[in-house]
PDB file of N, CA and C in Angstrom:
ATOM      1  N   UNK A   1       5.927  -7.782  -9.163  1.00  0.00           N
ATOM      2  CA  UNK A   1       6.892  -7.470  -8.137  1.00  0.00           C
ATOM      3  C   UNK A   1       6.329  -6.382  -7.240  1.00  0.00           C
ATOM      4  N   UNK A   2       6.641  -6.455  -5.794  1.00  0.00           N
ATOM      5  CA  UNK A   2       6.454  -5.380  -5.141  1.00  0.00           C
ATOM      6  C   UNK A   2       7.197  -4.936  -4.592  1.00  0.00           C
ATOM      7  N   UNK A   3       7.016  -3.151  -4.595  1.00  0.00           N
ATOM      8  CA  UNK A   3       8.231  -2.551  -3.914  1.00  0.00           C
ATOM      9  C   UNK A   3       7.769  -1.517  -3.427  1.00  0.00           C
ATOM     10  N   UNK A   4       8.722  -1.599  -2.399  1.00  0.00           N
ATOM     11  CA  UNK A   4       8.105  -0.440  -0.936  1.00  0.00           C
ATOM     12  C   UNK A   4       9.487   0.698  -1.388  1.00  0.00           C
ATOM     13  N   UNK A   5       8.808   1.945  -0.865  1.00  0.00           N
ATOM     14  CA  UNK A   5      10.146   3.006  -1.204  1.00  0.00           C
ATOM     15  C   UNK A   5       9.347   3.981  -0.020  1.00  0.00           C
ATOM     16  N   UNK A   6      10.673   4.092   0.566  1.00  0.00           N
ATOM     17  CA  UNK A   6      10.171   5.094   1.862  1.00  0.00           C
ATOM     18  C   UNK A   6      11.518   5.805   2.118  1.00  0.00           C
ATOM     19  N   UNK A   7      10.957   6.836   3.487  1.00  0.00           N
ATOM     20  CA  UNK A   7      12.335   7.696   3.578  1.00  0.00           C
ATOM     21  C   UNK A   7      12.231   7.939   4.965  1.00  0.00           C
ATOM     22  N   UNK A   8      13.123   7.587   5.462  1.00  0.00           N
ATOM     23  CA  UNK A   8      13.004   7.363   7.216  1.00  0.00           C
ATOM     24  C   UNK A   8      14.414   8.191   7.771  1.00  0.00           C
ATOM     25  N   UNK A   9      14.100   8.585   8.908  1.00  0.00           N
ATOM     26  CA  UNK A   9      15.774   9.214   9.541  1.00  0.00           C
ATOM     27  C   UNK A   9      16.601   8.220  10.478  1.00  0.00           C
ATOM     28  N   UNK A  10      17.524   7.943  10.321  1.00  0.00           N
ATOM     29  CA  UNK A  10      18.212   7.428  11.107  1.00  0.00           C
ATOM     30  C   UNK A  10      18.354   7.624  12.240  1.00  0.00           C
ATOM     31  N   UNK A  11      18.197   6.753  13.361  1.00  0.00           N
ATOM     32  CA  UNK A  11      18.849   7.235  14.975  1.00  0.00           C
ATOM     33  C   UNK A  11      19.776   6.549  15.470  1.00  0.00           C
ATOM     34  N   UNK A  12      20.981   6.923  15.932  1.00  0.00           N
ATOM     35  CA  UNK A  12      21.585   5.758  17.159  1.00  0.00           C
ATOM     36  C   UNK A  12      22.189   4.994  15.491  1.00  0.00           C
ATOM     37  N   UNK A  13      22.716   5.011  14.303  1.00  0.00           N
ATOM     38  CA  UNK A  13      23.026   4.279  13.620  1.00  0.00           C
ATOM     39  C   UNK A  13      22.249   3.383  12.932  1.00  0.00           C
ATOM     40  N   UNK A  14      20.845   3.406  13.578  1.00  0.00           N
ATOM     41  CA  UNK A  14      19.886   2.005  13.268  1.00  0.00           C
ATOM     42  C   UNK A  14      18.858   2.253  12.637  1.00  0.00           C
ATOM     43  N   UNK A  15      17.848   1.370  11.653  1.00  0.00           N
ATOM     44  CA  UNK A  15      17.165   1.452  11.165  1.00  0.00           C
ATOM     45  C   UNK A  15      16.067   0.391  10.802  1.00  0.00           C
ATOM     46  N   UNK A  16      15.105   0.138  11.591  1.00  0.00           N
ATOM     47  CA  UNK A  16      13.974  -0.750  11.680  1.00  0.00           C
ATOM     48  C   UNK A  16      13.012  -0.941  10.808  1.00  0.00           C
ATOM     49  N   UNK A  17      12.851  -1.348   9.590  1.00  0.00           N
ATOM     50  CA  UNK A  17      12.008  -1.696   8.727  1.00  0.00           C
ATOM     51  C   UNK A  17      11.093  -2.397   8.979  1.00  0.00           C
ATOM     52  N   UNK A  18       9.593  -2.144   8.958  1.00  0.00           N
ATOM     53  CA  UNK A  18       8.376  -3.242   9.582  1.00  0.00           C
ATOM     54  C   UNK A  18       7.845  -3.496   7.860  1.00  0.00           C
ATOM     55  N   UNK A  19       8.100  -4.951   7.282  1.00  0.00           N
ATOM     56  CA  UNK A  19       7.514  -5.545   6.342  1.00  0.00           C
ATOM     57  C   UNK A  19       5.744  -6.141   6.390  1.00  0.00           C
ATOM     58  N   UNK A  20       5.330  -5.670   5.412  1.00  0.00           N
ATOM     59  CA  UNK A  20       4.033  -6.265   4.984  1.00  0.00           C
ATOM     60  C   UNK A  20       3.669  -8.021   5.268  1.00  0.00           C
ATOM     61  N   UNK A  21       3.343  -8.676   5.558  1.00  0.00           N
ATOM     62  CA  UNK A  21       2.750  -9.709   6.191  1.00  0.00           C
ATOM     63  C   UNK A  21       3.584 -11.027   4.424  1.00  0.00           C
ATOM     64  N   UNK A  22       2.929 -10.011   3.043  1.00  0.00           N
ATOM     65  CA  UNK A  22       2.821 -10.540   2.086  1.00  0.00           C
ATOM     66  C   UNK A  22       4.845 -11.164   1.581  1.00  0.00           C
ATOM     67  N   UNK A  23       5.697 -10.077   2.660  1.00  0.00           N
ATOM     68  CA  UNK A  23       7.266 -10.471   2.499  1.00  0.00           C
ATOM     69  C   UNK A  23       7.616 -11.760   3.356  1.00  0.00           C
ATOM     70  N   UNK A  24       6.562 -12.030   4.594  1.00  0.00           N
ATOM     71  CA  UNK A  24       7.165 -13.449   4.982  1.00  0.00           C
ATOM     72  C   UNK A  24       7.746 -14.308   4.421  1.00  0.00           C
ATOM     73  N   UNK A  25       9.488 -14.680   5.063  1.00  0.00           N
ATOM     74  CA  UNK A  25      10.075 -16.023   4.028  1.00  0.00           C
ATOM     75  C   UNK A  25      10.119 -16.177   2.953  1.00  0.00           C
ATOM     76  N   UNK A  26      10.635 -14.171   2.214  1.00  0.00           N
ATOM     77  CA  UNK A  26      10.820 -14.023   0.883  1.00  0.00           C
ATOM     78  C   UNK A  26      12.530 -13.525   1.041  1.00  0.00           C
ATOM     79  N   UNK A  27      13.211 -13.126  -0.133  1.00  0.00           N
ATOM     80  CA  UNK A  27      14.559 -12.595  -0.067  1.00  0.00           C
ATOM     81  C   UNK A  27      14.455 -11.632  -0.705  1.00  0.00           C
ATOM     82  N   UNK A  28      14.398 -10.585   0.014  1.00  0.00           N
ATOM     83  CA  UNK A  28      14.470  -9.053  -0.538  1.00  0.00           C
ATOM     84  C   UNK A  28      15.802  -8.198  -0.613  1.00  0.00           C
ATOM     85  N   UNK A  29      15.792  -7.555  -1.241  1.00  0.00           N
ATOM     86  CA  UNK A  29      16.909  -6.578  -1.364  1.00  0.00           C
ATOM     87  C   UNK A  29      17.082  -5.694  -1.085  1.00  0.00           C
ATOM     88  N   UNK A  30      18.159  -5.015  -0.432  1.00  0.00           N
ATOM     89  CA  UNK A  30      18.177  -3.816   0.798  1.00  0.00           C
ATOM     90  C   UNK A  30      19.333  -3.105   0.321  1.00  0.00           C
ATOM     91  N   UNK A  31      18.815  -1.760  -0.679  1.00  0.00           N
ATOM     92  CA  UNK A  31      19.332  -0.832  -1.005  1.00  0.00           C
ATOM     93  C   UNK A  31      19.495   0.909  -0.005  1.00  0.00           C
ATOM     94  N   UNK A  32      20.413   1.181   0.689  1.00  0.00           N
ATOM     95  CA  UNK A  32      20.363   2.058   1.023  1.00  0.00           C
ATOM     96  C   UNK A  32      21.091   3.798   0.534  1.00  0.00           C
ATOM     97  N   UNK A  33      20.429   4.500   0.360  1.00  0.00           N
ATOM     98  CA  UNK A  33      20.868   5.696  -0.080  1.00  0.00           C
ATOM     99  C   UNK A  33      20.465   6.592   0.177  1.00  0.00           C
ATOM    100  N   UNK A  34      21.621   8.011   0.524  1.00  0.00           N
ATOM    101  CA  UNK A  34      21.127   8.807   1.468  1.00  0.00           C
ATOM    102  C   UNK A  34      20.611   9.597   0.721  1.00  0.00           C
ATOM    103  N   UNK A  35      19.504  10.941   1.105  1.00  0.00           N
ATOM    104  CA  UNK A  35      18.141  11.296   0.355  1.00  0.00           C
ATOM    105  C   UNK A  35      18.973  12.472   0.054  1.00  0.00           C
ATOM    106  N   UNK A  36      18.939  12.959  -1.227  1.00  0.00           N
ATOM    107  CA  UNK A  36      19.148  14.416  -1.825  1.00  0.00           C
ATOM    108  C   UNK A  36      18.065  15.884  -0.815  1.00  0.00           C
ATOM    109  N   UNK A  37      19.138  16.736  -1.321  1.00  0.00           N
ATOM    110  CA  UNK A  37      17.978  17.962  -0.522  1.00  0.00           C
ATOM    111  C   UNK A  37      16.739  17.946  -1.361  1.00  0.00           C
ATOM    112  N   UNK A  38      15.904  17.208  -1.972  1.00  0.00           N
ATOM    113  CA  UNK A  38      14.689  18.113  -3.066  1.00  0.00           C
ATOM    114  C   UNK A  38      13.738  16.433  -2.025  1.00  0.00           C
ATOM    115  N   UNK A  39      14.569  15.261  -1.727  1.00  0.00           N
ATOM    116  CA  UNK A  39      13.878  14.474  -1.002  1.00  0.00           C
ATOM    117  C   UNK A  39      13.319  14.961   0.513  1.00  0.00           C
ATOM    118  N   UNK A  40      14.113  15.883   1.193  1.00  0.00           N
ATOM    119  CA  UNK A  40      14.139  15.998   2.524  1.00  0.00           C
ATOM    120  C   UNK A  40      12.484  16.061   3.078  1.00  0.00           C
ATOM    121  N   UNK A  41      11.615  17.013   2.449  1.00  0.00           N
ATOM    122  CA  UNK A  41      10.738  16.899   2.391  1.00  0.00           C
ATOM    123  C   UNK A  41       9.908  15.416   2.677  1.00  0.00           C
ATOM    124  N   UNK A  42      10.135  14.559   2.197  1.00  0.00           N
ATOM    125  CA  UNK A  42       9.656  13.284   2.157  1.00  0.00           C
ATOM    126  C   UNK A  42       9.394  12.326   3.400  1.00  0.00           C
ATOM    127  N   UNK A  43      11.009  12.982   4.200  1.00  0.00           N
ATOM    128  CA  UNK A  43      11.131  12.134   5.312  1.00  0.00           C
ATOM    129  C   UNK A  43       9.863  11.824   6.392  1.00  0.00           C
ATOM    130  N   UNK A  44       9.832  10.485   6.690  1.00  0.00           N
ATOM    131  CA  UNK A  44       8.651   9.969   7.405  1.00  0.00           C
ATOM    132  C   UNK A  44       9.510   9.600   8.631  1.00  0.00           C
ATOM    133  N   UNK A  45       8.321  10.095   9.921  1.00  0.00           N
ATOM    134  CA  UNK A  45       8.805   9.558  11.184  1.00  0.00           C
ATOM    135  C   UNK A  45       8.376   8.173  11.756  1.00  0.00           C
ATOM    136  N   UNK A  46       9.400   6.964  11.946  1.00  0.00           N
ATOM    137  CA  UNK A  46       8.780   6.170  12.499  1.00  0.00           C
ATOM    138  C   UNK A  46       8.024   5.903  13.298  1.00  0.00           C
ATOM    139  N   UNK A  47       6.793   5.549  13.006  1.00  0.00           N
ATOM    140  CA  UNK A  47       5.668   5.717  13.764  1.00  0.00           C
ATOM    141  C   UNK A  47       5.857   4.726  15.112  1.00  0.00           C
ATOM    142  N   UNK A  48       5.185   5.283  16.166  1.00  0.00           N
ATOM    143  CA  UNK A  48       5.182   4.388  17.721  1.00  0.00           C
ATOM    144  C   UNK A  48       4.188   3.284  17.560  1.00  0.00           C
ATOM    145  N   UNK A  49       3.923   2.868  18.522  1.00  0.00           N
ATOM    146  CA  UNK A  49       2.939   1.708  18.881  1.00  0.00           C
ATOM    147  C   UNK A  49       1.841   2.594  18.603  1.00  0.00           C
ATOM    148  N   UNK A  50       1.213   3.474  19.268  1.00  0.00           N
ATOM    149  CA  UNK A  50      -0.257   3.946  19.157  1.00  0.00           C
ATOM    150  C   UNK A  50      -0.736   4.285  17.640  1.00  0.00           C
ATOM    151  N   UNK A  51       0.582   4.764  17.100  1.00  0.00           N
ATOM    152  CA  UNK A  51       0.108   5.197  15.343  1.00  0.00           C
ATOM    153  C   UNK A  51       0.140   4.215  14.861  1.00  0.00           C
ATOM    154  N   UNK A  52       0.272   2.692  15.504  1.00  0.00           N
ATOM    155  CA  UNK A  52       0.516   1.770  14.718  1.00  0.00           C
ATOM    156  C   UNK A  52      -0.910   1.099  14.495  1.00  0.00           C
ATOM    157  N   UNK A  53      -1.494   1.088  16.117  1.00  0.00           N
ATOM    158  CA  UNK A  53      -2.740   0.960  16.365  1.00  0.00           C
ATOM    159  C   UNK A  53      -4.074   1.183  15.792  1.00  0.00           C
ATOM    160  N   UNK A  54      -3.590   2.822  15.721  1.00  0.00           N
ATOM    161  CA  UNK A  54      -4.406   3.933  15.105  1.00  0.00           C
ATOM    162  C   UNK A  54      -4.686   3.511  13.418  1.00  0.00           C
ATOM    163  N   UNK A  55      -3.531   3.420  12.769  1.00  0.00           N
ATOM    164  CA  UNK A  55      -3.297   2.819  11.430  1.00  0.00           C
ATOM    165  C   UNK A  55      -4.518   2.080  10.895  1.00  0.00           C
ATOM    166  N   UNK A  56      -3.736   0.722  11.759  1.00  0.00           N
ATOM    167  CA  UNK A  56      -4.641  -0.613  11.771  1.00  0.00           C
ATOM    168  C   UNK A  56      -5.816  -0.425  12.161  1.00  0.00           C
ATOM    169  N   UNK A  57      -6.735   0.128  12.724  1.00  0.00           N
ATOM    170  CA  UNK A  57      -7.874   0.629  12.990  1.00  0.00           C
ATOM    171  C   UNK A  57      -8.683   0.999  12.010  1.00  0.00           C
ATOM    172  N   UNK A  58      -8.088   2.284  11.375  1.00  0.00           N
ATOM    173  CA  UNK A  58      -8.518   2.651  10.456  1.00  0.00           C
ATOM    174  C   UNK A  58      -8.467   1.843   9.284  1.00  0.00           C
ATOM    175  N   UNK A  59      -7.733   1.386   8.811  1.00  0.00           N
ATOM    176  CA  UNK A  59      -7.516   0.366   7.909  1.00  0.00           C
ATOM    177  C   UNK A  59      -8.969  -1.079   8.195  1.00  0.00           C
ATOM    178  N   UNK A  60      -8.831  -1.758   9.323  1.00  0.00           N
ATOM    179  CA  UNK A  60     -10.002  -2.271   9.330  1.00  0.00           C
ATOM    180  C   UNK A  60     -11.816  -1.913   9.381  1.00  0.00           C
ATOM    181  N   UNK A  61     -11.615  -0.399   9.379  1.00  0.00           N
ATOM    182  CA  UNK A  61     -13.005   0.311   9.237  1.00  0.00           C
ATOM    183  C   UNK A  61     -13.551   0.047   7.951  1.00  0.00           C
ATOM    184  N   UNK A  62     -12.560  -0.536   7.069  1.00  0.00           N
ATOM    185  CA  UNK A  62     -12.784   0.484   5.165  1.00  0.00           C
ATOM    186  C   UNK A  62     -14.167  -0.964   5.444  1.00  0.00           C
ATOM    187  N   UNK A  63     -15.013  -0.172   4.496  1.00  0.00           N
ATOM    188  CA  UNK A  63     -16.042  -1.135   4.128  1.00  0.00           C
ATOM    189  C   UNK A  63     -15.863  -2.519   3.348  1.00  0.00           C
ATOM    190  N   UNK A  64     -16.457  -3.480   3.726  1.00  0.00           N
ATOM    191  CA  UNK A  64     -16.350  -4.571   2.821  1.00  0.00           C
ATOM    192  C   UNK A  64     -17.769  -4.868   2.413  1.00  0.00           C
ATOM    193  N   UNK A  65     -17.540  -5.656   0.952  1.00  0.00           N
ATOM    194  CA  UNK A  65     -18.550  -5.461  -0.397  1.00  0.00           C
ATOM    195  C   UNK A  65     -19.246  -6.865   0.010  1.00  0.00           C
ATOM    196  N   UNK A  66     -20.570  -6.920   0.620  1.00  0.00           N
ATOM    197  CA  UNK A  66     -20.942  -7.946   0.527  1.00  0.00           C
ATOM    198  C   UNK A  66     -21.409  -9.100  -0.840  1.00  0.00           C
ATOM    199  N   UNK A  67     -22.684 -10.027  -0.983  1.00  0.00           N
ATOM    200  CA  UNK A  67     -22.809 -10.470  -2.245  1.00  0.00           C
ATOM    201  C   UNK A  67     -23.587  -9.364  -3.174  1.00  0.00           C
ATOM    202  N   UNK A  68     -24.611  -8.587  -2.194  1.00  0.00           N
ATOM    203  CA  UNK A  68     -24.962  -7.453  -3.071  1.00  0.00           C
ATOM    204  C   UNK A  68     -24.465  -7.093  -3.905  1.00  0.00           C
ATOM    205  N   UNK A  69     -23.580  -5.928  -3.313  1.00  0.00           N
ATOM    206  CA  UNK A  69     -22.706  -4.939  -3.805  1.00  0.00           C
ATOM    207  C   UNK A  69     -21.719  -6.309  -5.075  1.00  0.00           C
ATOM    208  N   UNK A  70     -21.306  -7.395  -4.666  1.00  0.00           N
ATOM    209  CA  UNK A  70     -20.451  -7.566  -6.044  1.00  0.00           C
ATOM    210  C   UNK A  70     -21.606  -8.633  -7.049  1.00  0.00           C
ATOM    211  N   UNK A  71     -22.348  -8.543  -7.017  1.00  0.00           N
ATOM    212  CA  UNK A  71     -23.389  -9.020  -7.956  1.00  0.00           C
ATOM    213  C   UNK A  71     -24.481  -7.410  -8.632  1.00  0.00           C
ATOM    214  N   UNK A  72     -23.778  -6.466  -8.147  1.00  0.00           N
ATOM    215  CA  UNK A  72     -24.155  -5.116  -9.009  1.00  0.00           C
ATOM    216  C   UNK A  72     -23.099  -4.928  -9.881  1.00  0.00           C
ATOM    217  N   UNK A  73     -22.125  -5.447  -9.279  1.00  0.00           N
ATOM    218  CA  UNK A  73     -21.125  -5.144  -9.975  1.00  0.00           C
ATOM    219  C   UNK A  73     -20.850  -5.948 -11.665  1.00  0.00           C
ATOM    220  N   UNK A  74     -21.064  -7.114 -10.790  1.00  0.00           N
ATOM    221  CA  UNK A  74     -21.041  -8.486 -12.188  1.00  0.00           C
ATOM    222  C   UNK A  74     -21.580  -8.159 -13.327  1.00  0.00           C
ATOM    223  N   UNK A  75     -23.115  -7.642 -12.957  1.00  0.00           N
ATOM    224  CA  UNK A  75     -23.904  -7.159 -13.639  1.00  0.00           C
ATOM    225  C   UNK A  75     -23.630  -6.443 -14.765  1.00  0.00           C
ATOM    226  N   UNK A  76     -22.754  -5.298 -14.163  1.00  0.00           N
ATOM    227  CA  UNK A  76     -22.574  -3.701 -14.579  1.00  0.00           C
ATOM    228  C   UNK A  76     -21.723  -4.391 -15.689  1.00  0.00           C
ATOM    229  N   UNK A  77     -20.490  -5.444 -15.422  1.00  0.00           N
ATOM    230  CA  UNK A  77     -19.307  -5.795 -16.534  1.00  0.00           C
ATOM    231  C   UNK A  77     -20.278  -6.359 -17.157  1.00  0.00           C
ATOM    232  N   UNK A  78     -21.395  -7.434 -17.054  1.00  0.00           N
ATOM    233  CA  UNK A  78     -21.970  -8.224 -18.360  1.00  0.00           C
ATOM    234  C   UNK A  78     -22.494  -7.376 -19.227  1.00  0.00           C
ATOM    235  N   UNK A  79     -22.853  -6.316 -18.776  1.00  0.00           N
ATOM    236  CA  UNK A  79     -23.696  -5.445 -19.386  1.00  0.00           C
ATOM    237  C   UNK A  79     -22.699  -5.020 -20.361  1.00  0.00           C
ATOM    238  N   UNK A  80     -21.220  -4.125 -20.097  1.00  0.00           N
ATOM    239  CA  UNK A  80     -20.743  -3.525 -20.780  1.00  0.00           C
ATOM    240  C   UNK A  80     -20.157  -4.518 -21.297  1.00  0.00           C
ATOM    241  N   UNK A  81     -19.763  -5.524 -21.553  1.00  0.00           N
ATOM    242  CA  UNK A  81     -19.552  -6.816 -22.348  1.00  0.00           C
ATOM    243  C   UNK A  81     -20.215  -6.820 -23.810  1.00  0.00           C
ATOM    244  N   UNK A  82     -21.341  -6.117 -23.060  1.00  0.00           N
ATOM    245  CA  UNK A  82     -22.152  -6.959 -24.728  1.00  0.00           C
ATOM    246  C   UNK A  82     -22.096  -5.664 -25.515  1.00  0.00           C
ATOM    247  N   UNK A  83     -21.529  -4.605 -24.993  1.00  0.00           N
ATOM    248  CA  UNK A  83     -21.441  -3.181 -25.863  1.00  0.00           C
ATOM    249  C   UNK A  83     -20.941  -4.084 -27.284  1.00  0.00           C
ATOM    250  N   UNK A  84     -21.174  -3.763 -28.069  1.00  0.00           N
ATOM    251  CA  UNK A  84     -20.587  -3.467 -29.923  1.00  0.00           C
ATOM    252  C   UNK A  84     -19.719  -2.553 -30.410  1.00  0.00           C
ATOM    253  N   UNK A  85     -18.647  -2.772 -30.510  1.00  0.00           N
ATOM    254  CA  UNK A  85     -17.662  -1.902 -30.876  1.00  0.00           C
ATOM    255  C   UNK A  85     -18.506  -1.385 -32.696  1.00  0.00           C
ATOM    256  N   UNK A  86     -18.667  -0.191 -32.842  1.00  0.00           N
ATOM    257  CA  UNK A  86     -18.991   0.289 -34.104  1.00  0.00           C
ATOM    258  C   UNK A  86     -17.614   0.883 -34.955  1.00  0.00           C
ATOM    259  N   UNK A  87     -17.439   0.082 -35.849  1.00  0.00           N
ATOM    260  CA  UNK A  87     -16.293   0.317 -36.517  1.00  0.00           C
ATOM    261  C   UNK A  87     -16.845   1.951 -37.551  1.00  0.00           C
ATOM    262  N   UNK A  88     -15.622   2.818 -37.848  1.00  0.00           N
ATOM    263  CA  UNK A  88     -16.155   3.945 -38.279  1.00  0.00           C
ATOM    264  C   UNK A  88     -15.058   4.234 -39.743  1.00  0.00           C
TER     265      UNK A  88
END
């Protein structure tokens, strides 16, 4: 299951939730409750278009693992695979 938990301020009565791509044409459940003082701290500002931009930007920088990198990897698990547990 996945679950998003955030803390946003209300304006104007309204409140705009932007879902993950992965909630398309799912039925989610929409619990609302207002944040205690020890939450206030927490509150996040809905971000504009440019932080949205900015986000996604950064997010597409992160490196991706070509066949190299995951055939070091393969490696590394076969290897520790064949460890021997020594009973004591």
């Amino acid at each position: 299951m996945q679950a998003i938990r955030s803390i946003y301020k209300v304006e104007n009565q309204r409140l705009v939730i932007e879902l993950p791509a992965s909630f398309q044409h799912t039925e989610v459940e929409v619990i609302i409750l207002p944040v205690s003082a020890e939450d206030e701290a927490e509150v996040l500002p809905t971000p504009n278009q440019d932080e949205k931009a900015e986000s996604l930007e950064r997010l597409m920088s992160v490196g991706v693992w070509d066949e190299v990198d995951e055939k070091a990897v393969i490696e590394s698990q076969n290897f520790i695979n064949q460890w021997k547990v020594v009973e004591f």
